[in-house]
N, C-alpha and C. Protein backbone atom coordinates (compact mmCIF):
# COMPACT_ATOMS: atom_id res chain seq x y z
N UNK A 1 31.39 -24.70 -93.42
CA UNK A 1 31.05 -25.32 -92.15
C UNK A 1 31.86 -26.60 -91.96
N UNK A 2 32.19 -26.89 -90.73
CA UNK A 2 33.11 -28.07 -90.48
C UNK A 2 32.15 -29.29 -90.17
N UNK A 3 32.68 -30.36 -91.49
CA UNK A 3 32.03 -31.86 -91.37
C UNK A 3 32.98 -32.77 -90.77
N UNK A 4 32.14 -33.42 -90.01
CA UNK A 4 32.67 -34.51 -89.54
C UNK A 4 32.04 -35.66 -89.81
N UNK A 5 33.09 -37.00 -89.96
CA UNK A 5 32.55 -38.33 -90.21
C UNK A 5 32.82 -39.16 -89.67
N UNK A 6 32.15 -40.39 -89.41
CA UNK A 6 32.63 -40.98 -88.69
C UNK A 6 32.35 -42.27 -88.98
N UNK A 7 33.20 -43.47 -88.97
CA UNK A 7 33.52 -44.73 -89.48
C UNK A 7 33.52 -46.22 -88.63
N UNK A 8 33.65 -47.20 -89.70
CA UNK A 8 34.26 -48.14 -88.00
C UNK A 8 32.99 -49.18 -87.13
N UNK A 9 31.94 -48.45 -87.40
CA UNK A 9 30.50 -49.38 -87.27
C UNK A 9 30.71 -50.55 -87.42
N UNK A 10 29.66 -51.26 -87.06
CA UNK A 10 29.04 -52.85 -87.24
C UNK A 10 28.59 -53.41 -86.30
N UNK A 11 28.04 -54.40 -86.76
CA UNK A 11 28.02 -56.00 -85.92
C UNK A 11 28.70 -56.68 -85.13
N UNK A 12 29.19 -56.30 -84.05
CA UNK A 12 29.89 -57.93 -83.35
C UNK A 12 29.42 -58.53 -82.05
N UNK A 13 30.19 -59.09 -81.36
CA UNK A 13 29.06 -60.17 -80.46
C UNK A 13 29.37 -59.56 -79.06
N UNK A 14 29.29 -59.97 -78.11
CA UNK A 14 29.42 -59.39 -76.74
C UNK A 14 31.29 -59.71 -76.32
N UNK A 15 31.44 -58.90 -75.83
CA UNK A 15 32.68 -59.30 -75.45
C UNK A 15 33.75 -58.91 -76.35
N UNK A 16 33.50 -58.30 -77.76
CA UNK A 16 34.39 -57.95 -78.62
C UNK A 16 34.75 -56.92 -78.79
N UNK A 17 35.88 -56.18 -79.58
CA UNK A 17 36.21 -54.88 -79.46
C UNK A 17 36.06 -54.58 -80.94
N UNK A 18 36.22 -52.74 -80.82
CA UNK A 18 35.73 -52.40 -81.88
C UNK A 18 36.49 -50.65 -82.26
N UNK A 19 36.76 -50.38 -83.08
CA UNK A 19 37.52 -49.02 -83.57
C UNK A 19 36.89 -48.50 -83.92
N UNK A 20 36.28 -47.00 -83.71
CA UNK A 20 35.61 -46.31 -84.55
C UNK A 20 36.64 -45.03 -84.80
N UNK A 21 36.40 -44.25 -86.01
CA UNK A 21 37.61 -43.45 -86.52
C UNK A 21 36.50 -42.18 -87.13
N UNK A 22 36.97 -40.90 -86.41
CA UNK A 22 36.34 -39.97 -87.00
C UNK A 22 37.65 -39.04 -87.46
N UNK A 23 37.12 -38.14 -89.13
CA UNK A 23 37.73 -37.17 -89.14
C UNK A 23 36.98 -35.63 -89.18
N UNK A 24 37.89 -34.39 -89.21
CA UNK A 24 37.18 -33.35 -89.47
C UNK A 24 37.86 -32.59 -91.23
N UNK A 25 36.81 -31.56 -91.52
CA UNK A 25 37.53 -31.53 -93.38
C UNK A 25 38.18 -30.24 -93.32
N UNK A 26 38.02 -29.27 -92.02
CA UNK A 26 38.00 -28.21 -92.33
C UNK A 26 39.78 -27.79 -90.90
N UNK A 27 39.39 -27.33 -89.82
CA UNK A 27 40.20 -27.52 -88.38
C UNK A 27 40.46 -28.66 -88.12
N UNK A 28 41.94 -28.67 -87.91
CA UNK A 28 42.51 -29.81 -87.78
C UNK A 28 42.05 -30.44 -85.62
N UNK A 29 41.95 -32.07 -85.80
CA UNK A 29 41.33 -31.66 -84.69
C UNK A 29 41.91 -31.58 -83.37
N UNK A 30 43.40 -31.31 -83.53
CA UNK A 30 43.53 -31.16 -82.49
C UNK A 30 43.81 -29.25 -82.03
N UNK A 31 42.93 -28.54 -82.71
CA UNK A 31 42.06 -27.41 -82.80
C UNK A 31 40.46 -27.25 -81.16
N UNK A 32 40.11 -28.67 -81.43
CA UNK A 32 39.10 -29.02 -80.94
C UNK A 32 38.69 -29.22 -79.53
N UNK A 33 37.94 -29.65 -78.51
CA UNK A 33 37.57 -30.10 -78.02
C UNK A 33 37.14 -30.98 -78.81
N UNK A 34 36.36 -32.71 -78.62
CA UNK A 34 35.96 -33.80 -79.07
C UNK A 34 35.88 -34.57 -78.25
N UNK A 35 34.55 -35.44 -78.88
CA UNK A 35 33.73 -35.97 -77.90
C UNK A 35 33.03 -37.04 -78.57
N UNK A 36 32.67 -38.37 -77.94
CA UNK A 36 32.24 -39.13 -78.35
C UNK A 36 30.76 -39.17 -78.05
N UNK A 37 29.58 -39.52 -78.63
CA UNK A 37 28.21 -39.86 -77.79
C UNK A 37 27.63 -40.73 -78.73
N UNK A 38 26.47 -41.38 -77.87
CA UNK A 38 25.88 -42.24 -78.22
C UNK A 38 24.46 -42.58 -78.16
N UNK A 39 23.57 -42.90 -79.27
CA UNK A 39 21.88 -42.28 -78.86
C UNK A 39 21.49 -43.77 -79.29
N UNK A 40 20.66 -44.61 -78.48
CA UNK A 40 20.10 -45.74 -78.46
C UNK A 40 18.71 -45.32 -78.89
N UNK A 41 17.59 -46.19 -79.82
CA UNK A 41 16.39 -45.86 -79.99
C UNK A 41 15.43 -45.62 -78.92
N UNK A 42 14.89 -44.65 -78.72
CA UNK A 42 13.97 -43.92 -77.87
C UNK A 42 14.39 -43.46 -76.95
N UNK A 43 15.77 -42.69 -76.90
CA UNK A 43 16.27 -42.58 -75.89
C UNK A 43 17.28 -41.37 -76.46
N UNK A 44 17.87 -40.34 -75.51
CA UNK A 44 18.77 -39.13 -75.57
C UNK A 44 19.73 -39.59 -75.83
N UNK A 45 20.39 -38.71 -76.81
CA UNK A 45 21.74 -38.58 -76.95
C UNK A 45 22.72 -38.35 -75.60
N UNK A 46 23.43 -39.34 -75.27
CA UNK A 46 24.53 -39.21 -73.95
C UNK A 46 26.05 -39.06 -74.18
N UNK A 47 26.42 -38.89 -73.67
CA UNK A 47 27.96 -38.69 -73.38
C UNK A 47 28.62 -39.72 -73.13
N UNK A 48 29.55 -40.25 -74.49
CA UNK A 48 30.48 -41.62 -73.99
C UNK A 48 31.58 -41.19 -73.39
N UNK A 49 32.63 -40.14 -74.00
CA UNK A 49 33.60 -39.81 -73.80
C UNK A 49 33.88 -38.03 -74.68
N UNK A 50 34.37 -37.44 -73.39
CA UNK A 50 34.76 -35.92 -74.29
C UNK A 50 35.98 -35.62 -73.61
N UNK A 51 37.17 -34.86 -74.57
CA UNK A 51 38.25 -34.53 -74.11
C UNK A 51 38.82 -33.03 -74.43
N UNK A 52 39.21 -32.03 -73.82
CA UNK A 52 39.84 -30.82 -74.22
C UNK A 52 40.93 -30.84 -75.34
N UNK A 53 41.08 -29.64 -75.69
CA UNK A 53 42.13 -29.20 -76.17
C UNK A 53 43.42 -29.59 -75.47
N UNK A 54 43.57 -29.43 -73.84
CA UNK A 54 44.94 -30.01 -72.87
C UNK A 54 44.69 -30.98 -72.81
N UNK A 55 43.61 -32.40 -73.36
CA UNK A 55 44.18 -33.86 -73.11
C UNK A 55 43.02 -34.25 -71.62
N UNK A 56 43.00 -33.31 -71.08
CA UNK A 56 41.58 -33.48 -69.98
C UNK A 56 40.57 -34.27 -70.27
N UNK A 57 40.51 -35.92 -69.67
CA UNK A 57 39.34 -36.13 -70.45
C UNK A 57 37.89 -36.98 -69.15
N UNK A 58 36.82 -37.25 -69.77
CA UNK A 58 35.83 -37.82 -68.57
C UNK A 58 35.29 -38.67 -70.06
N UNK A 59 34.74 -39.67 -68.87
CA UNK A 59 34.12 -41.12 -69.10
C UNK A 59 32.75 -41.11 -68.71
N UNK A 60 31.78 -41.34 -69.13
CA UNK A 60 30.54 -42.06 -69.07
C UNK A 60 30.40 -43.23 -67.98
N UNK A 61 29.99 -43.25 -67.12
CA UNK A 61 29.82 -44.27 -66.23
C UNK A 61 30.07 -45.64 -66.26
N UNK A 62 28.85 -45.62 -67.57
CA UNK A 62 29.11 -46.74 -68.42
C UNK A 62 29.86 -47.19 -69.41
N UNK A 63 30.87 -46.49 -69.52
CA UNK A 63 31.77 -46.89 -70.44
C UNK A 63 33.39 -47.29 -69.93
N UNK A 64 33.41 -46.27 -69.02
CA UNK A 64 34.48 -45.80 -68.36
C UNK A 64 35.43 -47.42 -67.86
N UNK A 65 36.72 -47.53 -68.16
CA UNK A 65 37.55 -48.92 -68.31
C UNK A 65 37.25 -49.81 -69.61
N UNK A 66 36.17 -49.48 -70.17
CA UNK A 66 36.66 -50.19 -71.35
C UNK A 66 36.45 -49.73 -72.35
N UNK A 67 36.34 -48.01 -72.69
CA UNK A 67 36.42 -47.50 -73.61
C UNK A 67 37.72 -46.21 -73.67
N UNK A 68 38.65 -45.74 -74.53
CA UNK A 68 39.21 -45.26 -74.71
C UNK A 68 39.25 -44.27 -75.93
N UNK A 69 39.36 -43.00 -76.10
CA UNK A 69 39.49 -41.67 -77.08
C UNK A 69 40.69 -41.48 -76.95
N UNK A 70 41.16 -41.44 -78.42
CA UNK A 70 42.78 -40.91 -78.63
C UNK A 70 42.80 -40.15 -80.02
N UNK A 71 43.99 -39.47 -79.69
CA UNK A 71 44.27 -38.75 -81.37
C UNK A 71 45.26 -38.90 -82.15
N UNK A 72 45.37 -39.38 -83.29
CA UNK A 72 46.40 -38.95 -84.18
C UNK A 72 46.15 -37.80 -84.79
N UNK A 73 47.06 -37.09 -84.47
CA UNK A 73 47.47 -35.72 -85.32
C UNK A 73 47.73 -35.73 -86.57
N UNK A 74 48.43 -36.56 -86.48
CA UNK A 74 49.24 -37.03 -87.98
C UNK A 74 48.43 -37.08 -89.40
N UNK A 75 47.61 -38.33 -88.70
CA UNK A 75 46.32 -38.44 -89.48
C UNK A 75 44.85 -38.08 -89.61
N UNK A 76 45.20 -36.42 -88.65
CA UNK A 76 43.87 -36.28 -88.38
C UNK A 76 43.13 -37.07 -87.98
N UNK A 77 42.73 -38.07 -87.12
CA UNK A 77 42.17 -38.41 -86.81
C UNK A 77 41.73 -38.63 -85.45
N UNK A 78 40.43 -39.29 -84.91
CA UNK A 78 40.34 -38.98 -83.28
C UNK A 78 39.43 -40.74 -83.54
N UNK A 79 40.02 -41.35 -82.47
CA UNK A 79 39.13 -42.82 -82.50
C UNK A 79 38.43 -43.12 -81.08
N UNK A 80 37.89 -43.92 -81.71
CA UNK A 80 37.11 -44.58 -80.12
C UNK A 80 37.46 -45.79 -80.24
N UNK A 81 38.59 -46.54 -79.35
CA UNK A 81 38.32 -47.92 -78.65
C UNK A 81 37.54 -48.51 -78.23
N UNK A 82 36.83 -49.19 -78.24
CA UNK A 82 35.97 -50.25 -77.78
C UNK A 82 35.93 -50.98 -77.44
N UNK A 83 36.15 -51.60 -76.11
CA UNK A 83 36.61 -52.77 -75.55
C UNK A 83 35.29 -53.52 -75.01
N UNK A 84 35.62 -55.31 -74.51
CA UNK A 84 34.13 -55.71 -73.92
C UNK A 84 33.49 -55.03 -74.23
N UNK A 85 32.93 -55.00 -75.14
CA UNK A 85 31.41 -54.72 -75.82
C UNK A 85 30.03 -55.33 -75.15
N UNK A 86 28.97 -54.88 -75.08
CA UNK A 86 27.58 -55.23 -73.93
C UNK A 86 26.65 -54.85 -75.30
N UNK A 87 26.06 -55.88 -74.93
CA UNK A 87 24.45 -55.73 -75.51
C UNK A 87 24.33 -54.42 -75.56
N UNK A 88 24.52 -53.64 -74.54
CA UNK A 88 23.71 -52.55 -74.19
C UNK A 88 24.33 -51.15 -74.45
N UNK A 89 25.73 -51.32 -75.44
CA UNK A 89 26.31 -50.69 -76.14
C UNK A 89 25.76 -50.27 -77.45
N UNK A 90 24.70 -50.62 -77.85
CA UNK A 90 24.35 -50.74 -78.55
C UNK A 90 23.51 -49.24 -79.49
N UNK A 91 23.96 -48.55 -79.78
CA UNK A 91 23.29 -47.49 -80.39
C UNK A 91 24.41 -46.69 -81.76
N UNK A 92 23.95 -45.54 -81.96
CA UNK A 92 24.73 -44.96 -83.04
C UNK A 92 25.36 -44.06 -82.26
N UNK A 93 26.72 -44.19 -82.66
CA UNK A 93 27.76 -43.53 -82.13
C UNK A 93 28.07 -42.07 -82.94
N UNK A 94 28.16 -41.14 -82.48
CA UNK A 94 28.17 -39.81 -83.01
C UNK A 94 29.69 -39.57 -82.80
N UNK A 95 30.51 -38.59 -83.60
CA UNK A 95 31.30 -37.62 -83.44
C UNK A 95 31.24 -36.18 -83.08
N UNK A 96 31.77 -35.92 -82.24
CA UNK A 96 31.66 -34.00 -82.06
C UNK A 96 32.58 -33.12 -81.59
N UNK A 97 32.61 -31.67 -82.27
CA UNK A 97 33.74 -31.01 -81.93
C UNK A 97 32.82 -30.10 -81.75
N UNK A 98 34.18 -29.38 -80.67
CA UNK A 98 33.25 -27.79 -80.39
C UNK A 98 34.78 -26.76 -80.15
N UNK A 99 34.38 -25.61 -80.29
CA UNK A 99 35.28 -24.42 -79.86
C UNK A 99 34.98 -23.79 -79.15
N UNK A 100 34.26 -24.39 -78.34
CA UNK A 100 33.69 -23.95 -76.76
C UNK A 100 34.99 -24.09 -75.67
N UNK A 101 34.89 -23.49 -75.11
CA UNK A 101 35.83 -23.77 -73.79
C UNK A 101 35.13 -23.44 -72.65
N UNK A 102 34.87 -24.32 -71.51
CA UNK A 102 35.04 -24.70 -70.21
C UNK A 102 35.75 -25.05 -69.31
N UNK A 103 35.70 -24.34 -67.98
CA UNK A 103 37.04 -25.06 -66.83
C UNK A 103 36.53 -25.62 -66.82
N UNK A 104 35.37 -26.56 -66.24
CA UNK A 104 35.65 -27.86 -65.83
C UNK A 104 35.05 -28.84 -66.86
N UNK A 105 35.94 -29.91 -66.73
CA UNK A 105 35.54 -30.73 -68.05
C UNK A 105 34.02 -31.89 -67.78
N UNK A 106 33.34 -31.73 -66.57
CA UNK A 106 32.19 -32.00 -66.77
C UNK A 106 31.23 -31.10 -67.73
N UNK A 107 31.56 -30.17 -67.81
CA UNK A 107 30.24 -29.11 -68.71
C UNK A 107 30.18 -29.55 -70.10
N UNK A 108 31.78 -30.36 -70.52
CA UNK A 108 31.44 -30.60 -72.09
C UNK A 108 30.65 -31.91 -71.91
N UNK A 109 30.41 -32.66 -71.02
CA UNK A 109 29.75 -34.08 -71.21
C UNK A 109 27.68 -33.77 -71.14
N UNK A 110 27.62 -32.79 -72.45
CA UNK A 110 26.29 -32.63 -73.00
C UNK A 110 26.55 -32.24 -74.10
N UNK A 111 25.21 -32.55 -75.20
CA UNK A 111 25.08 -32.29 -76.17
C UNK A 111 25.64 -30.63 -76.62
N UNK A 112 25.00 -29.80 -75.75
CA UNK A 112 24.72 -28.67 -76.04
C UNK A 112 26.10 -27.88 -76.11
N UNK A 113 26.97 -28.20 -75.53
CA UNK A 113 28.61 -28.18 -75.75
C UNK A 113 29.08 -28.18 -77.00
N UNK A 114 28.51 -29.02 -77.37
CA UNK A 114 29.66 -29.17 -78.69
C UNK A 114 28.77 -28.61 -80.37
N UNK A 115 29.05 -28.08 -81.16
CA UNK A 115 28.85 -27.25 -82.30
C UNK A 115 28.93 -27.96 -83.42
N UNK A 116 29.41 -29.16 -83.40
CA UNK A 116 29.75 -29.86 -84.87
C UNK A 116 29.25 -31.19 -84.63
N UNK A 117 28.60 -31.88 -85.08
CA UNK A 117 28.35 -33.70 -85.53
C UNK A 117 28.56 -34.33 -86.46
N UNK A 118 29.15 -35.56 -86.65
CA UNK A 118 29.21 -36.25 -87.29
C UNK A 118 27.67 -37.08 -87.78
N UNK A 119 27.70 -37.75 -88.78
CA UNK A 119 26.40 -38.20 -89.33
C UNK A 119 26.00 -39.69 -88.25
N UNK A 120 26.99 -40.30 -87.95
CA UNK A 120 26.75 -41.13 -86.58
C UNK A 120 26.75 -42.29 -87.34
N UNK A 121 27.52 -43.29 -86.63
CA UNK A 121 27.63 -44.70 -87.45
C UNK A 121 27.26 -45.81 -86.20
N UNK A 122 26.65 -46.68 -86.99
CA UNK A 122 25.65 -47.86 -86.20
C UNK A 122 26.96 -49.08 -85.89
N UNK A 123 26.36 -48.79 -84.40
CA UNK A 123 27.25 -50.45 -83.16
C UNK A 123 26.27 -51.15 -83.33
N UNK A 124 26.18 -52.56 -83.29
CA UNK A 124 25.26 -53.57 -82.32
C UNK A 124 26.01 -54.55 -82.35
N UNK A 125 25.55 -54.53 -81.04
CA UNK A 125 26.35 -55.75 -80.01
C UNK A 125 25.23 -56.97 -79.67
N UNK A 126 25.97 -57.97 -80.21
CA UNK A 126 24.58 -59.23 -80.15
C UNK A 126 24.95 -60.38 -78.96
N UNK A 127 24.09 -60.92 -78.69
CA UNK A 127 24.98 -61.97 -77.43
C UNK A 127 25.58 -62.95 -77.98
């Protein structure tokens, strides 16, 4: 089964930026669809950012201008930028791949899309 992990967590203050770095052990990911989400306590898992296999990608409302998903191939890897950081950024950030395919790239921005998670690594953003 394909694991994913994901890195890059912590502490920082409002206004700061932040890298998070996931890999996969098994399909390389640019194999994938991948997708970023994010689950705050008492609250659903949402959609930060998900992108196709062609580079197609959608933003979260709330994220959208100051967050960015990119890939190195090279290094296997798929990151999340983090820019201006908000209080309210604040939850565990998940990794996910799927071998699902959809035309339109709203359908991957749900959980139920994607087939693989990462164990999810902790943001908080303090004022």
């Amino acid at each position: 089964q394909e694991q994913l992990v994901e890195s890059g967590g912590g502490l920082v203050q409002a206004g700061d930026s932040l890298r998070l770095s996931c890999t996969t052990s098994r399909r390389n990911i640019r194999n994938y669809g991948l997708g970023w989400f994010r689950q705050a306590p008492g609250k659903a898992r949402d959609v930060v950012v998900v992108q196709t296999t062609g580079g197609t990608t959608y933003y979260g409302s709330s994220v959208n201008g100051r967050f960015a998903i990119s890939r190195d191939i090279a290094k296997n890897t798929v990151y999340l930028q983090m820019n201006s950081l908000k209080p309210e950024d604040t939850a565990v950030y998940f990794c996910a791949a799927t071998l699902k395919y959809y035309s339109e790239i709203i359908d991957y921005a749900r959980v139920g899309a994607f087939d693989y998670w990462g164990q999810g690594t902790q943001v908080t953003v303090s004022l």
